[in-house]
PDB file of N, CA and C in Angstrom:
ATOM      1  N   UNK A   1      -8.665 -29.049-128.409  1.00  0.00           N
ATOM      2  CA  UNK A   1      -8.882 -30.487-128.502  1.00  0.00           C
ATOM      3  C   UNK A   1     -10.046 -30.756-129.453  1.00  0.00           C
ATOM      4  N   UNK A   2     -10.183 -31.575-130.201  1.00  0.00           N
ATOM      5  CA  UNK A   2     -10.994 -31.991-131.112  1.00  0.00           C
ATOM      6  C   UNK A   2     -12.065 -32.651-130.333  1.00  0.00           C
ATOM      7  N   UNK A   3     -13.472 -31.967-130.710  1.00  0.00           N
ATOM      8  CA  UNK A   3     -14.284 -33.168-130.347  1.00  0.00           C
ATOM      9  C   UNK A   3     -14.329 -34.750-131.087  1.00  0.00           C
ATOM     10  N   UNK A   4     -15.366 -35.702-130.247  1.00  0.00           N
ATOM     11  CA  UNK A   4     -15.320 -37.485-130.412  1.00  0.00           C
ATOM     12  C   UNK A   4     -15.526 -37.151-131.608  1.00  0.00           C
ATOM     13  N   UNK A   5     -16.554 -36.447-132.152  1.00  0.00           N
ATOM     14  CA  UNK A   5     -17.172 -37.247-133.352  1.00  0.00           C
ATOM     15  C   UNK A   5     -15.521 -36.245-134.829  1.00  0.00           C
ATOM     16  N   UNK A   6     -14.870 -35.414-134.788  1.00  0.00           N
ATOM     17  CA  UNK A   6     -14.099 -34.887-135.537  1.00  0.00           C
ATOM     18  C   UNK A   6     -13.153 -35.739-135.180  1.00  0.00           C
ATOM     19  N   UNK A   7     -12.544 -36.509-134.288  1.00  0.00           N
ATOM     20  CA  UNK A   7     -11.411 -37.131-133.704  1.00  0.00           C
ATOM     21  C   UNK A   7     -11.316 -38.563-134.024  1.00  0.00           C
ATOM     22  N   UNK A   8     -12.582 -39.076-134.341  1.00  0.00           N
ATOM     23  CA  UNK A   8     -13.061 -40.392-134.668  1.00  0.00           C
ATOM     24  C   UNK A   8     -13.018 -39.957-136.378  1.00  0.00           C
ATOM     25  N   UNK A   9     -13.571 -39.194-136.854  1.00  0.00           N
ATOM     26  CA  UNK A   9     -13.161 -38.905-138.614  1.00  0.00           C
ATOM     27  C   UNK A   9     -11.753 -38.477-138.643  1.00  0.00           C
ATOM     28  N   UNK A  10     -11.192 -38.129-138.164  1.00  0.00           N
ATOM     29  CA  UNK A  10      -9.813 -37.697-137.983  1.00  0.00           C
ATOM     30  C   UNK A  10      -8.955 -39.238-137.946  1.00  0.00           C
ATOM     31  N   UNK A  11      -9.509 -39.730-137.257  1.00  0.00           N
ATOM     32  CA  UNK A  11      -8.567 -41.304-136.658  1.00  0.00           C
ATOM     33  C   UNK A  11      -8.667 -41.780-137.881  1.00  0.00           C
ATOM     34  N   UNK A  12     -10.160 -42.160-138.725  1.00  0.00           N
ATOM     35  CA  UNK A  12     -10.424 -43.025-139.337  1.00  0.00           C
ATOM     36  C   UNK A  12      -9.217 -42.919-140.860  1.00  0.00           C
ATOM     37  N   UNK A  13      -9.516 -41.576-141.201  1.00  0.00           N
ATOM     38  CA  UNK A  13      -8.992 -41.101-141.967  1.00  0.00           C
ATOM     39  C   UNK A  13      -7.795 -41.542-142.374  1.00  0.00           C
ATOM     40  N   UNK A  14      -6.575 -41.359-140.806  1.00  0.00           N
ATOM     41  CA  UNK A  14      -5.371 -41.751-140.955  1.00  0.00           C
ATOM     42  C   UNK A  14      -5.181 -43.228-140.950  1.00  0.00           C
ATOM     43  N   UNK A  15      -5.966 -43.860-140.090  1.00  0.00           N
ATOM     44  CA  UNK A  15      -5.548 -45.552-140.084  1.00  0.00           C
ATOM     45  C   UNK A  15      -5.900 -45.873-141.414  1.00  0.00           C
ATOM     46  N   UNK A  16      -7.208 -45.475-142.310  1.00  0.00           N
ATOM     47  CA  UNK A  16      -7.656 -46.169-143.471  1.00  0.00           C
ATOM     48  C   UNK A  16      -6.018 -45.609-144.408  1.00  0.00           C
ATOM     49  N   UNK A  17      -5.529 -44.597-144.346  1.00  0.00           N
ATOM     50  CA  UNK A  17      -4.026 -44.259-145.344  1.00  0.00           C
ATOM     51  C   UNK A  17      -3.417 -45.212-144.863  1.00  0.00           C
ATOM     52  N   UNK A  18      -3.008 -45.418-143.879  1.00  0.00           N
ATOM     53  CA  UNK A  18      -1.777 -45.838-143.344  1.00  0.00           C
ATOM     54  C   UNK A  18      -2.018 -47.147-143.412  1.00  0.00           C
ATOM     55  N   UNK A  19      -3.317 -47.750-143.457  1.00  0.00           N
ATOM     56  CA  UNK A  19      -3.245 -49.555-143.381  1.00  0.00           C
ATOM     57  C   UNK A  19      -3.136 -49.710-145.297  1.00  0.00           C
ATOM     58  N   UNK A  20      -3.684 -48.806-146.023  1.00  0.00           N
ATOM     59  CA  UNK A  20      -3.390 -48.980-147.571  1.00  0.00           C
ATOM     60  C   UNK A  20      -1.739 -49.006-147.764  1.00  0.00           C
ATOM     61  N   UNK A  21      -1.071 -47.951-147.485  1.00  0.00           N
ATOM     62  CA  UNK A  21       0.334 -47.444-147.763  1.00  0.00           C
ATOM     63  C   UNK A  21       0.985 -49.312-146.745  1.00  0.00           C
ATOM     64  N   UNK A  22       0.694 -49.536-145.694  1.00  0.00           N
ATOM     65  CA  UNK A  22       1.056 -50.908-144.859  1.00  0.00           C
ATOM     66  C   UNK A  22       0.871 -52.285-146.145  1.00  0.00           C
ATOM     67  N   UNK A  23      -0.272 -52.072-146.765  1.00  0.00           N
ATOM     68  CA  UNK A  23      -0.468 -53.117-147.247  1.00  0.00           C
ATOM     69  C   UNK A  23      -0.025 -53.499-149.064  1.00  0.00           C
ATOM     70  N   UNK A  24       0.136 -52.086-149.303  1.00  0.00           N
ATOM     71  CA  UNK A  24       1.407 -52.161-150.980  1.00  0.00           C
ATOM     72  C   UNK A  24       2.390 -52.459-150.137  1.00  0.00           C
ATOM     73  N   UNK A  25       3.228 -51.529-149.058  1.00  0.00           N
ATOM     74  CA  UNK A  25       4.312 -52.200-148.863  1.00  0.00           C
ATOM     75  C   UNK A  25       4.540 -53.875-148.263  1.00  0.00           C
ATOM     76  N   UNK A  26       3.611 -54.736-147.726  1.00  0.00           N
ATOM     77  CA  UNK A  26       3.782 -55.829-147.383  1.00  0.00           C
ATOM     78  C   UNK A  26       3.951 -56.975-149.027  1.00  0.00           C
ATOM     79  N   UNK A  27       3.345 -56.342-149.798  1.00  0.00           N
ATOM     80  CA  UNK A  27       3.581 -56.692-151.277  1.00  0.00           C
ATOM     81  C   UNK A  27       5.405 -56.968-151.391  1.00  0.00           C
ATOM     82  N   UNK A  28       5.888 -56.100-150.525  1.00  0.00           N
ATOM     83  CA  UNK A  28       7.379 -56.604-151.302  1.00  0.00           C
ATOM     84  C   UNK A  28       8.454 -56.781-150.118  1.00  0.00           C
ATOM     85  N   UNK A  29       7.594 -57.201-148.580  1.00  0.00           N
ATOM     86  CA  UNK A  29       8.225 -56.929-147.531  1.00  0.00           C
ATOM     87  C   UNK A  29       7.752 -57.903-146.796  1.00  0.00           C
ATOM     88  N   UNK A  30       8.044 -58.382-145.795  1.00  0.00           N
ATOM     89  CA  UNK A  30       7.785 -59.326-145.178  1.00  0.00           C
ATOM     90  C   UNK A  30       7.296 -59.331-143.681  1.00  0.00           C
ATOM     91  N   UNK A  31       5.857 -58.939-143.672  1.00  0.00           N
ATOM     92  CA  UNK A  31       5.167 -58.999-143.009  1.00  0.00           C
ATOM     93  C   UNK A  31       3.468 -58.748-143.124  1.00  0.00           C
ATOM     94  N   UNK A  32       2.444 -58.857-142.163  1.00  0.00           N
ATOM     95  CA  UNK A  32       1.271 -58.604-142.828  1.00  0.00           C
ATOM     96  C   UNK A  32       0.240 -57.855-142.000  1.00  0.00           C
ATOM     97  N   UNK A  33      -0.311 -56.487-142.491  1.00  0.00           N
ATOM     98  CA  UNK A  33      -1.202 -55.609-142.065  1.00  0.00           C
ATOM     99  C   UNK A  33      -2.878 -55.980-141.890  1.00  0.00           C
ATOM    100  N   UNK A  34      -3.645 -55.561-140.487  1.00  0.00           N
ATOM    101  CA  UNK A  34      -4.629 -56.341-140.924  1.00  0.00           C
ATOM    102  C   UNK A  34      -5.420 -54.869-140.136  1.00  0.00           C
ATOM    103  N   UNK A  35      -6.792 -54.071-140.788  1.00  0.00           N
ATOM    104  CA  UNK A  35      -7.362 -52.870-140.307  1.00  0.00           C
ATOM    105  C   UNK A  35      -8.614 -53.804-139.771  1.00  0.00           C
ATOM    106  N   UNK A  36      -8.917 -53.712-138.212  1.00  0.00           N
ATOM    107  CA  UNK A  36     -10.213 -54.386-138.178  1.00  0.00           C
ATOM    108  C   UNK A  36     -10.716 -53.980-136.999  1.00  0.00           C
ATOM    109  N   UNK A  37     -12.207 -53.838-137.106  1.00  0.00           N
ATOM    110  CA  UNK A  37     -12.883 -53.137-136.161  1.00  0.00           C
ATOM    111  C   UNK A  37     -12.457 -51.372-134.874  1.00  0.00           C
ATOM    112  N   UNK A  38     -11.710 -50.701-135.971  1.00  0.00           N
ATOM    113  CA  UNK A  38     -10.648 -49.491-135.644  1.00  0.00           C
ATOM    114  C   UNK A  38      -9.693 -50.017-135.185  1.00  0.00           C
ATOM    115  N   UNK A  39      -9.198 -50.969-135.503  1.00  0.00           N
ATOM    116  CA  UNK A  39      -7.428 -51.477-134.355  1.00  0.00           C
ATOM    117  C   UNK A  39      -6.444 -51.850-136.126  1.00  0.00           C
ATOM    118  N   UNK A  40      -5.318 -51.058-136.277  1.00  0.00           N
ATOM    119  CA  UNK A  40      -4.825 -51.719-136.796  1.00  0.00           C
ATOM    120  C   UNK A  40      -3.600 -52.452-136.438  1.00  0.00           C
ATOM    121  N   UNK A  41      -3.574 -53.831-137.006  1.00  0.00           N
ATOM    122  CA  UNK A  41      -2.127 -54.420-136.633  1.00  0.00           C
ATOM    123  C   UNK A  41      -1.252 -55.078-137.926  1.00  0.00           C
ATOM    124  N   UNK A  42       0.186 -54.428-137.321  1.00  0.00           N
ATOM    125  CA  UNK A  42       1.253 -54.967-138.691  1.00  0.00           C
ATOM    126  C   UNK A  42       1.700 -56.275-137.966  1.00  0.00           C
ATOM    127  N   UNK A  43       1.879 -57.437-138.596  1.00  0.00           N
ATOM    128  CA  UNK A  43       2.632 -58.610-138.007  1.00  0.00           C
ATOM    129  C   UNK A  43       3.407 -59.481-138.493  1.00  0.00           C
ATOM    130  N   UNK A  44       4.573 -60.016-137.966  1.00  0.00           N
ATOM    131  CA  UNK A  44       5.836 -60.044-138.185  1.00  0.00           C
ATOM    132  C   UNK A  44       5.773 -62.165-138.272  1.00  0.00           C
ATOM    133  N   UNK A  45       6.445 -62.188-138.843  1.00  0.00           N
ATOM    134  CA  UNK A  45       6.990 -64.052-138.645  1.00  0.00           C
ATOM    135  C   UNK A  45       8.032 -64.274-138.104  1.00  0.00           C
ATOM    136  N   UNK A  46       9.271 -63.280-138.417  1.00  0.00           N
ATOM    137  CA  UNK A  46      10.396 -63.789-138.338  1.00  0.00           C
ATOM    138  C   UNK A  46      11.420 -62.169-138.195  1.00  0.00           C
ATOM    139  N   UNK A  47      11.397 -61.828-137.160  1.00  0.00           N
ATOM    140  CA  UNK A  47      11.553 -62.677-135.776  1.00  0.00           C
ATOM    141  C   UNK A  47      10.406 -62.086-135.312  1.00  0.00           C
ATOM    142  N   UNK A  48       9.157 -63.313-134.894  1.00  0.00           N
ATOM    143  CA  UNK A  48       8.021 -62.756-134.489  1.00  0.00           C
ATOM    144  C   UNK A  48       7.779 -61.802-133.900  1.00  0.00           C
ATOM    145  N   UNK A  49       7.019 -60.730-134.086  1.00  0.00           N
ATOM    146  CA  UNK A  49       6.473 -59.614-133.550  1.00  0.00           C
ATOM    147  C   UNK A  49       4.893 -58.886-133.948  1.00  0.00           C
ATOM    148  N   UNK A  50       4.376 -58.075-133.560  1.00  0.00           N
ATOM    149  CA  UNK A  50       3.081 -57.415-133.464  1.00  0.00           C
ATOM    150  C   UNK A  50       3.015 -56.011-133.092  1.00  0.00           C
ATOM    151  N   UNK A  51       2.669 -55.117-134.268  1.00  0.00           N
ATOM    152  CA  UNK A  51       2.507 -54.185-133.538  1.00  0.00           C
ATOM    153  C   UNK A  51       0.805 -54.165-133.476  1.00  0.00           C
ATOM    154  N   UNK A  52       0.366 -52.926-132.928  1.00  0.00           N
ATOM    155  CA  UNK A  52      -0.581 -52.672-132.815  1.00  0.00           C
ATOM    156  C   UNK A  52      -0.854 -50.583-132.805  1.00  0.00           C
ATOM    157  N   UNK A  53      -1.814 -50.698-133.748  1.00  0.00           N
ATOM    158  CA  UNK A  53      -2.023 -48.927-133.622  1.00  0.00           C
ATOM    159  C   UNK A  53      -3.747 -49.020-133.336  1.00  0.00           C
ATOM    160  N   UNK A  54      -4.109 -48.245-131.971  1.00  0.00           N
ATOM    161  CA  UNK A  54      -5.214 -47.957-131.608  1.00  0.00           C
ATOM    162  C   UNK A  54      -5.930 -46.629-131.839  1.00  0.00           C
ATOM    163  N   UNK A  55      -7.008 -46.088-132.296  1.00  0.00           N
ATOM    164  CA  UNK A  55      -7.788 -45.056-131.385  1.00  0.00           C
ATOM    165  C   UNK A  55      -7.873 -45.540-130.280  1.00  0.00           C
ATOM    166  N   UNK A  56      -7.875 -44.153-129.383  1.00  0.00           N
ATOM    167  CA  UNK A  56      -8.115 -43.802-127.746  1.00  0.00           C
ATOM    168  C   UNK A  56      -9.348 -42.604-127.616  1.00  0.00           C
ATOM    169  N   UNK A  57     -10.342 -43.013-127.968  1.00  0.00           N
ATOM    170  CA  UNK A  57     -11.390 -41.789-128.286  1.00  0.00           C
ATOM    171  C   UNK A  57     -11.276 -40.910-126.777  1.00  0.00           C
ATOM    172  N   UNK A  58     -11.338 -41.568-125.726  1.00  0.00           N
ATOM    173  CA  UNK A  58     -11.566 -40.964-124.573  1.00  0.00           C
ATOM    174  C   UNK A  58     -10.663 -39.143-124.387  1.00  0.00           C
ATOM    175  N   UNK A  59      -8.966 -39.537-124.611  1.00  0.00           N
ATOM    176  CA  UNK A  59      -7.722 -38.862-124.439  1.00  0.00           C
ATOM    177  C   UNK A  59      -7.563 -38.329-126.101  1.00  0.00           C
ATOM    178  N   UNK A  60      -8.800 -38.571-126.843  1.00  0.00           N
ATOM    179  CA  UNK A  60      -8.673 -37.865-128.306  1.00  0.00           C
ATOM    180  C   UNK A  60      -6.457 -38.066-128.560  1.00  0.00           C
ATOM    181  N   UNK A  61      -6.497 -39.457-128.643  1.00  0.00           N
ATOM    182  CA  UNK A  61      -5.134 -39.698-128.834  1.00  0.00           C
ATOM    183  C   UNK A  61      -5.289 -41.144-129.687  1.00  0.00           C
ATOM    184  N   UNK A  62      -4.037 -41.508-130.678  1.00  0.00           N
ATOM    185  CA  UNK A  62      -3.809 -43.002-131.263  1.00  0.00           C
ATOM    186  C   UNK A  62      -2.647 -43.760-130.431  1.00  0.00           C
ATOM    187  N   UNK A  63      -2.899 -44.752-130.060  1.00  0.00           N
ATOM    188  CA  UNK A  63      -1.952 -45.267-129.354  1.00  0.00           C
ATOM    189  C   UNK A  63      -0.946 -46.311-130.038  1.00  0.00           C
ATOM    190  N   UNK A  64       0.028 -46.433-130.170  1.00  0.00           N
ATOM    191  CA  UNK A  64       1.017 -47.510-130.986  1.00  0.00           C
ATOM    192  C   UNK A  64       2.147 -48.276-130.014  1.00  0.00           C
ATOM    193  N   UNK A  65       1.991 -49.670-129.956  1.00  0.00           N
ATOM    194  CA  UNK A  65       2.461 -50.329-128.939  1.00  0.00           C
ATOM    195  C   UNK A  65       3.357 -51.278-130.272  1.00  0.00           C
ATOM    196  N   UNK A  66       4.603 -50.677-130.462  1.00  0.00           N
ATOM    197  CA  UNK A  66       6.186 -51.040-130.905  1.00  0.00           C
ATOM    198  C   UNK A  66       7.040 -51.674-130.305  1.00  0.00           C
ATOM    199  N   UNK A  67       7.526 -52.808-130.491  1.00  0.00           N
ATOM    200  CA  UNK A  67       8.936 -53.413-129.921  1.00  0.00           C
ATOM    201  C   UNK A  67       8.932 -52.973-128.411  1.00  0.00           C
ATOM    202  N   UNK A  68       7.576 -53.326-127.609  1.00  0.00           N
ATOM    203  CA  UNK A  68       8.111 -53.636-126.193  1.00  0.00           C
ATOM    204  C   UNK A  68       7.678 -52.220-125.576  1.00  0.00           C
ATOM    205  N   UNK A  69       7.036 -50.872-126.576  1.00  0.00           N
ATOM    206  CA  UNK A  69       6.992 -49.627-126.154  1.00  0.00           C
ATOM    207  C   UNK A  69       5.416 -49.307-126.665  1.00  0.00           C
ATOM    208  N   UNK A  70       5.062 -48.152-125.884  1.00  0.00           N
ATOM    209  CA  UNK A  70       4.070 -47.680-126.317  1.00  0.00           C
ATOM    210  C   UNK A  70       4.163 -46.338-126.257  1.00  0.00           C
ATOM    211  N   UNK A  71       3.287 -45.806-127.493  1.00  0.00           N
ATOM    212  CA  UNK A  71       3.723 -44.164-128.250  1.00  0.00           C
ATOM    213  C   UNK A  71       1.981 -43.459-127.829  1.00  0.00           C
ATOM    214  N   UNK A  72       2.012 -42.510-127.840  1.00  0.00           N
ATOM    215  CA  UNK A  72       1.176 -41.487-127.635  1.00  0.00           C
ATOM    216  C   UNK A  72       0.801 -40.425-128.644  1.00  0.00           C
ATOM    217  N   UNK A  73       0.100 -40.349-129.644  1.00  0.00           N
ATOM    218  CA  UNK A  73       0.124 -39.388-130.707  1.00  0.00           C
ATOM    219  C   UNK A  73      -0.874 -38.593-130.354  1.00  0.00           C
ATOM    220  N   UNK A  74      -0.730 -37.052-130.969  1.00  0.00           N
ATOM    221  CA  UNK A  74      -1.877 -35.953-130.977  1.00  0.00           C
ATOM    222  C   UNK A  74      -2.083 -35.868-131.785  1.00  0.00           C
ATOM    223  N   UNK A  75      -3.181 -35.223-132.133  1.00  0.00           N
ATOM    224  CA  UNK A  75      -3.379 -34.157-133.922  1.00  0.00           C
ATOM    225  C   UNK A  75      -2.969 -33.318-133.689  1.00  0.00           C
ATOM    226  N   UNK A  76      -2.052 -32.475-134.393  1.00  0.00           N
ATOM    227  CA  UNK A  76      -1.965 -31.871-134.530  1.00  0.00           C
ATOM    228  C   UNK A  76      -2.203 -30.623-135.943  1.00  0.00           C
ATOM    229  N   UNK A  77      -3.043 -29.792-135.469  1.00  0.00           N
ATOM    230  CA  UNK A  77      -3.668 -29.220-136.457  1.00  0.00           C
ATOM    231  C   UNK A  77      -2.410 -28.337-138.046  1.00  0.00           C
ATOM    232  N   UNK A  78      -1.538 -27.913-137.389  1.00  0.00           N
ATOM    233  CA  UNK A  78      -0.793 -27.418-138.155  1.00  0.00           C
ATOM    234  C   UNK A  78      -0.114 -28.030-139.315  1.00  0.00           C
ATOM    235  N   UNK A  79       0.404 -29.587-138.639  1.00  0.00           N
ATOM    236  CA  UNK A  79       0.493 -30.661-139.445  1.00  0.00           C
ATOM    237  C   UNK A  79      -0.747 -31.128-140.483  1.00  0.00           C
ATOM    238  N   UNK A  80      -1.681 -30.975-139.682  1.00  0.00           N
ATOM    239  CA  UNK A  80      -3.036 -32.350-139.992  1.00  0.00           C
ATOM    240  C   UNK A  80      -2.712 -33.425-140.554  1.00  0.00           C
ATOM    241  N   UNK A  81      -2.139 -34.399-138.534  1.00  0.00           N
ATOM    242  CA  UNK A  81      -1.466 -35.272-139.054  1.00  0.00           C
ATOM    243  C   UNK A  81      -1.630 -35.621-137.123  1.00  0.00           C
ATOM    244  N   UNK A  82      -1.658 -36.800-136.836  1.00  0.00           N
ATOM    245  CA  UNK A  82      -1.576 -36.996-135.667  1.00  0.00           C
ATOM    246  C   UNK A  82       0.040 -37.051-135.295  1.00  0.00           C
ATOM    247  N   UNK A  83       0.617 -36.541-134.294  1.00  0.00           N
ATOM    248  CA  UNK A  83       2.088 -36.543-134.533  1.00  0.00           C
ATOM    249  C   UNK A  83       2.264 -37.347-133.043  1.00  0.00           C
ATOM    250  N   UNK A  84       3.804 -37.956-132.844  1.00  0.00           N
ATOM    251  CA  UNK A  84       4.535 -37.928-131.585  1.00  0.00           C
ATOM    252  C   UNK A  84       5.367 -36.860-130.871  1.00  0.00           C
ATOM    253  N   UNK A  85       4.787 -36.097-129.863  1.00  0.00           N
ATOM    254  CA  UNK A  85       5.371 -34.829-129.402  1.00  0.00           C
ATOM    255  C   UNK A  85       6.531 -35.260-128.966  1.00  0.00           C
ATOM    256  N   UNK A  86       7.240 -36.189-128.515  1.00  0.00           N
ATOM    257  CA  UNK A  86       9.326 -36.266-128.412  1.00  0.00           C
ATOM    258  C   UNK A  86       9.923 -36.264-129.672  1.00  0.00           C
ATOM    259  N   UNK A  87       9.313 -36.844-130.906  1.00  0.00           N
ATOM    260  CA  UNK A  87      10.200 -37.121-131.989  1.00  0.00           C
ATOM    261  C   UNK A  87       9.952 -35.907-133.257  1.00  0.00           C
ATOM    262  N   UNK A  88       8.454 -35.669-132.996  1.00  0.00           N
ATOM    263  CA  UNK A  88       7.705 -34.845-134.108  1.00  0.00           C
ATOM    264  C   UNK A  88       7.312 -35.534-135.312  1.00  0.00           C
ATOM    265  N   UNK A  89       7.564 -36.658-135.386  1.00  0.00           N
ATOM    266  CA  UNK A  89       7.224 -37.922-136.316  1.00  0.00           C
ATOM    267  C   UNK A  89       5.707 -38.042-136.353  1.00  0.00           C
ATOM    268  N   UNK A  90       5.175 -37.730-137.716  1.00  0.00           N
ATOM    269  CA  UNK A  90       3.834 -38.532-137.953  1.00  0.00           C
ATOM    270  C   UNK A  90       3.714 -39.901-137.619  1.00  0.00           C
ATOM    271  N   UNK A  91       2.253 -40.286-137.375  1.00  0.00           N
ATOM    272  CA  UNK A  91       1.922 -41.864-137.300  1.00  0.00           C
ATOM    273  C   UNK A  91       2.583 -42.682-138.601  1.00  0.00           C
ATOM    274  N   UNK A  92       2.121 -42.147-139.673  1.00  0.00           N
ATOM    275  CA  UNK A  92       3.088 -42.957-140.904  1.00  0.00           C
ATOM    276  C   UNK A  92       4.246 -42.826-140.557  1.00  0.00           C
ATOM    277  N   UNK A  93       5.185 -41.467-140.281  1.00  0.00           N
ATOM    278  CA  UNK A  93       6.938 -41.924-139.924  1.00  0.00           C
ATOM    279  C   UNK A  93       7.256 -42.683-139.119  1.00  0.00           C
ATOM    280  N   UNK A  94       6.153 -42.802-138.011  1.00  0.00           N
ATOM    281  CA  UNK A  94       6.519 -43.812-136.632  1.00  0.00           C
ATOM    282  C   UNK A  94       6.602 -45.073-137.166  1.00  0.00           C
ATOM    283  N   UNK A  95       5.495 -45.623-137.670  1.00  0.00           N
ATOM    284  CA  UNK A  95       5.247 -47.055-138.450  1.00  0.00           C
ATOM    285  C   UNK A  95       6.323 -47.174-138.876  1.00  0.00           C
ATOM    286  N   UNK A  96       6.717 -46.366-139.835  1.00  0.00           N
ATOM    287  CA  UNK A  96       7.330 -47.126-141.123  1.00  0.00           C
ATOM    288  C   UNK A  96       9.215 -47.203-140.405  1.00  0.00           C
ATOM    289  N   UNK A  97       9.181 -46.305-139.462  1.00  0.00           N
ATOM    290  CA  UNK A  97      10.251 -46.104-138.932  1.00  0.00           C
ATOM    291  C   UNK A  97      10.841 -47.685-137.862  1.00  0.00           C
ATOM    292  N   UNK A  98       9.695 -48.028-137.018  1.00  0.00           N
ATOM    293  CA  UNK A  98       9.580 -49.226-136.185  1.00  0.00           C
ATOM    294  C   UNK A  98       9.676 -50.620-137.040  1.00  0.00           C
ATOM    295  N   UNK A  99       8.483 -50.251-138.714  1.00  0.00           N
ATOM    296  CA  UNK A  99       8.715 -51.696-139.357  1.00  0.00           C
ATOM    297  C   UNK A  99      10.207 -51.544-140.465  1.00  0.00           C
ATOM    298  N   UNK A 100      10.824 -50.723-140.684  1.00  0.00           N
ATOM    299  CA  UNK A 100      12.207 -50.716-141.090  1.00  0.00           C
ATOM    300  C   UNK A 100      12.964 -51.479-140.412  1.00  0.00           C
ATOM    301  N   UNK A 101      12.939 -50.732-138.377  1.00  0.00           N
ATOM    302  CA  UNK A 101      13.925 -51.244-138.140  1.00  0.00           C
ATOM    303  C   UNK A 101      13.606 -52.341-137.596  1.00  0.00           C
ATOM    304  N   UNK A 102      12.000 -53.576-137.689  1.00  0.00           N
ATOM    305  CA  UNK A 102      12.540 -54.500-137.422  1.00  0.00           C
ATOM    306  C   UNK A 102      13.074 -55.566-138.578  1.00  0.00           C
ATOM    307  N   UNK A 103      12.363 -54.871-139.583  1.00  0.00           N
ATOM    308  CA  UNK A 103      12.655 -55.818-140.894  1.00  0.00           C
ATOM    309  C   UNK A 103      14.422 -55.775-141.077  1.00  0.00           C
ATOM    310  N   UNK A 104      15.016 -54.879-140.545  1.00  0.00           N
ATOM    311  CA  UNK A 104      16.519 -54.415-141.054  1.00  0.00           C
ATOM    312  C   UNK A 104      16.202 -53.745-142.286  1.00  0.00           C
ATOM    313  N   UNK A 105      15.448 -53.126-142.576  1.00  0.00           N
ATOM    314  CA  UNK A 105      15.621 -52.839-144.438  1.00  0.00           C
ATOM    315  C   UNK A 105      14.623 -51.478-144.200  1.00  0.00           C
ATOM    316  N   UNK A 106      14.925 -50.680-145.327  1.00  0.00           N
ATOM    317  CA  UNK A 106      14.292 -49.166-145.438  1.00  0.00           C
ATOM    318  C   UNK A 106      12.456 -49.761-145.759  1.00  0.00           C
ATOM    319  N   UNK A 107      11.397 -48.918-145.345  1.00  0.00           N
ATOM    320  CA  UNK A 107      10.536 -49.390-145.825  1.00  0.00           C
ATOM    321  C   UNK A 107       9.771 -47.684-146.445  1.00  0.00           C
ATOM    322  N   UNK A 108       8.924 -47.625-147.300  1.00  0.00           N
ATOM    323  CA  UNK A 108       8.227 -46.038-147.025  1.00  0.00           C
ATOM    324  C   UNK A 108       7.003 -46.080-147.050  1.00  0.00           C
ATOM    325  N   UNK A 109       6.359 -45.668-146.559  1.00  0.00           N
ATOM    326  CA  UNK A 109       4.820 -45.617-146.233  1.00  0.00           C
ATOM    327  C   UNK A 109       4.323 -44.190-147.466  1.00  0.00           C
ATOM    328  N   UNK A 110       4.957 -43.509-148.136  1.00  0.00           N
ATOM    329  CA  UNK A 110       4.315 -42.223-148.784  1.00  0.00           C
ATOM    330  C   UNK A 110       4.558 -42.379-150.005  1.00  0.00           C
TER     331      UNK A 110
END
């Protein structure tokens, strides 16, 4: 397990990619990313929605609360990549996977 202070540079790391890669793609997609105070959230107009991606410093985990669900990610070192242990999906595949399918349309985060 990673200690706070590697897990917190670890977190930061990925939300600061993933809210950049969120925010070219809102350039041609329809919705809007906002990184603030470690919480990031993607948000929707039509048909309204919100996600939300957290650090969980405590459980050294990111939490992502999708369409009504909430996901559980690790780091995993082999990756170096926080992953979802049911799918094996990085935090970027999860995202981009959840804002595809609510937009209806392919989106890519890489």
């Amino acid at each position: 397990m990673l200690d706070e202070q590697d897990f917190r540079l670890k977190c930061e790391d990925a939300m600061t990619a993933l809210f950049k890669a969120l925010a070219t793609a809102s350039d041609e997609h329809d919705f809007e990313a906002d990184f603030n105070n470690g919480t990031l959230t993607v948000e929707f107009e039509e048909p309204r929605a919100k996600f939300v991606v957290s650090p969980q410093t405590p459980v050294r985990q990111v939490w992502v609360s999708a369409h009504s669900r909430s996901f559980k990610l690790d780091w995993v070192v082999t990756r170096e990549a926080f992953v979802l242990a049911d799918s094996g999906q990085t935090l970027a595949e999860l995202i981009a996977a959840h804002v595809s399918e609510h937009l209806g349309e392919t989106i890519s985060l890489f």
